[in-house]
Protein backbone atom coordinates (compact mmCIF):
# COMPACT_ATOMS: atom_id res chain seq x y z
CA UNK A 1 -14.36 18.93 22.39
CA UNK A 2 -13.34 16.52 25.07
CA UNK A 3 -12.39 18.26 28.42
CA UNK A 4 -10.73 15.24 30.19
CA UNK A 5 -6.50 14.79 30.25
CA UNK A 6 -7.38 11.41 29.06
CA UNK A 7 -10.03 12.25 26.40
CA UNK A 8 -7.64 14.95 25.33
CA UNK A 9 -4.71 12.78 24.67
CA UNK A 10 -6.74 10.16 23.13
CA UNK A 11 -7.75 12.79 21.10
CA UNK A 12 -3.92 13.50 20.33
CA UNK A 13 -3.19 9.91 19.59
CA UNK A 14 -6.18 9.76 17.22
CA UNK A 15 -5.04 12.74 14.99
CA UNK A 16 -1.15 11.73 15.02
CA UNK A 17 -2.51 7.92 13.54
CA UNK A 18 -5.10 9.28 11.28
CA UNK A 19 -2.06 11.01 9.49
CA UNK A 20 0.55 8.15 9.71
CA UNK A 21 -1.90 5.66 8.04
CA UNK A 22 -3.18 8.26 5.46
CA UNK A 23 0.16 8.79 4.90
CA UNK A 24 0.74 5.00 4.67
CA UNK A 25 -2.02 5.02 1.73
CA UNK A 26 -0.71 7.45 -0.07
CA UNK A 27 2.64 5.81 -0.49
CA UNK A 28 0.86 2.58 -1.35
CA UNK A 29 -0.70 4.09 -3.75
CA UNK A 30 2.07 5.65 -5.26
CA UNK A 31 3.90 2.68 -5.49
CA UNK A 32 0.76 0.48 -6.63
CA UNK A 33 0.77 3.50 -9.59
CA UNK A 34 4.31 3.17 -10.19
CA UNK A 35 4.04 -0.71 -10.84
CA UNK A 36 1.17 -0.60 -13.15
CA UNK A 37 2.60 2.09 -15.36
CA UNK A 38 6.17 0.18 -15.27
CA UNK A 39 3.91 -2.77 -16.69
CA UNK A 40 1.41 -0.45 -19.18
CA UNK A 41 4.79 0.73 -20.84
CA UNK A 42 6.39 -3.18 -20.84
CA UNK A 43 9.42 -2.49 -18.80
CA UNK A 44 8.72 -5.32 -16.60
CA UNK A 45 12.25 -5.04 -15.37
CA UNK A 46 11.62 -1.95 -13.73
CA UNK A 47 8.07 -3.42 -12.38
CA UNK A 48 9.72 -6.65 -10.90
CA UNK A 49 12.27 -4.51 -8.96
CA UNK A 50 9.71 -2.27 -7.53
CA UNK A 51 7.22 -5.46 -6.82
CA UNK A 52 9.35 -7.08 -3.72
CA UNK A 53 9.29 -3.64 -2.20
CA UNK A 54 5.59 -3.02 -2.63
CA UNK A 55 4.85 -6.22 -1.46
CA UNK A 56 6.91 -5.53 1.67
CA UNK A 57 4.90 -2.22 1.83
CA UNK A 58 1.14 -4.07 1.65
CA UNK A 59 2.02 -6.43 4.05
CA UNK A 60 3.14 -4.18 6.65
CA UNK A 61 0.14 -2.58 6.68
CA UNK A 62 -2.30 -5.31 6.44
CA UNK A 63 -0.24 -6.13 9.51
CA UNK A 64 -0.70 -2.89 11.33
CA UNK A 65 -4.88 -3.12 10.17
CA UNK A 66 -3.84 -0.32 7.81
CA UNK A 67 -5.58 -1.95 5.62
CA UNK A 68 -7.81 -5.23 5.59
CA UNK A 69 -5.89 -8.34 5.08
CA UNK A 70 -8.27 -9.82 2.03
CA UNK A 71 -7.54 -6.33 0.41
CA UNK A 72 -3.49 -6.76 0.83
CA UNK A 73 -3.99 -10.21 -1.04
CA UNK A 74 -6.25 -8.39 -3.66
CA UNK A 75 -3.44 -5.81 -4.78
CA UNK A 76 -0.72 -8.85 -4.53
CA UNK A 77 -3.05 -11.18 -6.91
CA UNK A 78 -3.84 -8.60 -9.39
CA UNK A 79 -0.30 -6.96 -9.52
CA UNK A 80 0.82 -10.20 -10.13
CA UNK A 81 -1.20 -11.32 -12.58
CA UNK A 82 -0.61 -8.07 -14.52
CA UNK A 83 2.93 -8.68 -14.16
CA UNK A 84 3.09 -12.33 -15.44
CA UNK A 85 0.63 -11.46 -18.18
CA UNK A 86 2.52 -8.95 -19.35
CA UNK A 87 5.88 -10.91 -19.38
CA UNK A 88 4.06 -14.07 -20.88
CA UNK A 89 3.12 -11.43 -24.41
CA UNK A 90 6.59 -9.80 -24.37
């Protein structure tokens, strides 16, 4: 364990973001789960409401480096597709 003030409070800061961004993941997961089941059980109404949020959501923290920026386009694309595949059958 670090013995310096400022070793210590990097430290601090290190811990307090570890749990904001895996707390960050975990609600982007939740919502990326909440889309794809909206869209498995074809209420895309339901999806395309919750889509402009997520979207919000990944782009925040592609921002913040939460998570890479290529990955953030990744979820958008494939929800996306999904979504308009799913509408184009229905």
């Amino acid at each position: 364990m670090a013995t310096h003030k400022s070793a210590l409070k990097a430290h601090r800061q290190t811990l307090k973001r570890h749990e904001h961004n895996r707390q960050m993941r975990s609600r982007l997961r939740r919502a990326l789960r909440a889309i794809r089941a909206a869209v498995d059980a074809g209420d895309t109404a339901k999806a395309q409401a919750a889509i402009a949020d997520t979207f919000s959501l990944i782009d925040t923290m592609a921002g913040k480096g939460i998570i890479h920026g290529n990955t953030a386009g990744r979820y958008k694309s494939r929800l996306t597709r999904r979504l308009s595949g799913k509408s184009a059958t229905a």
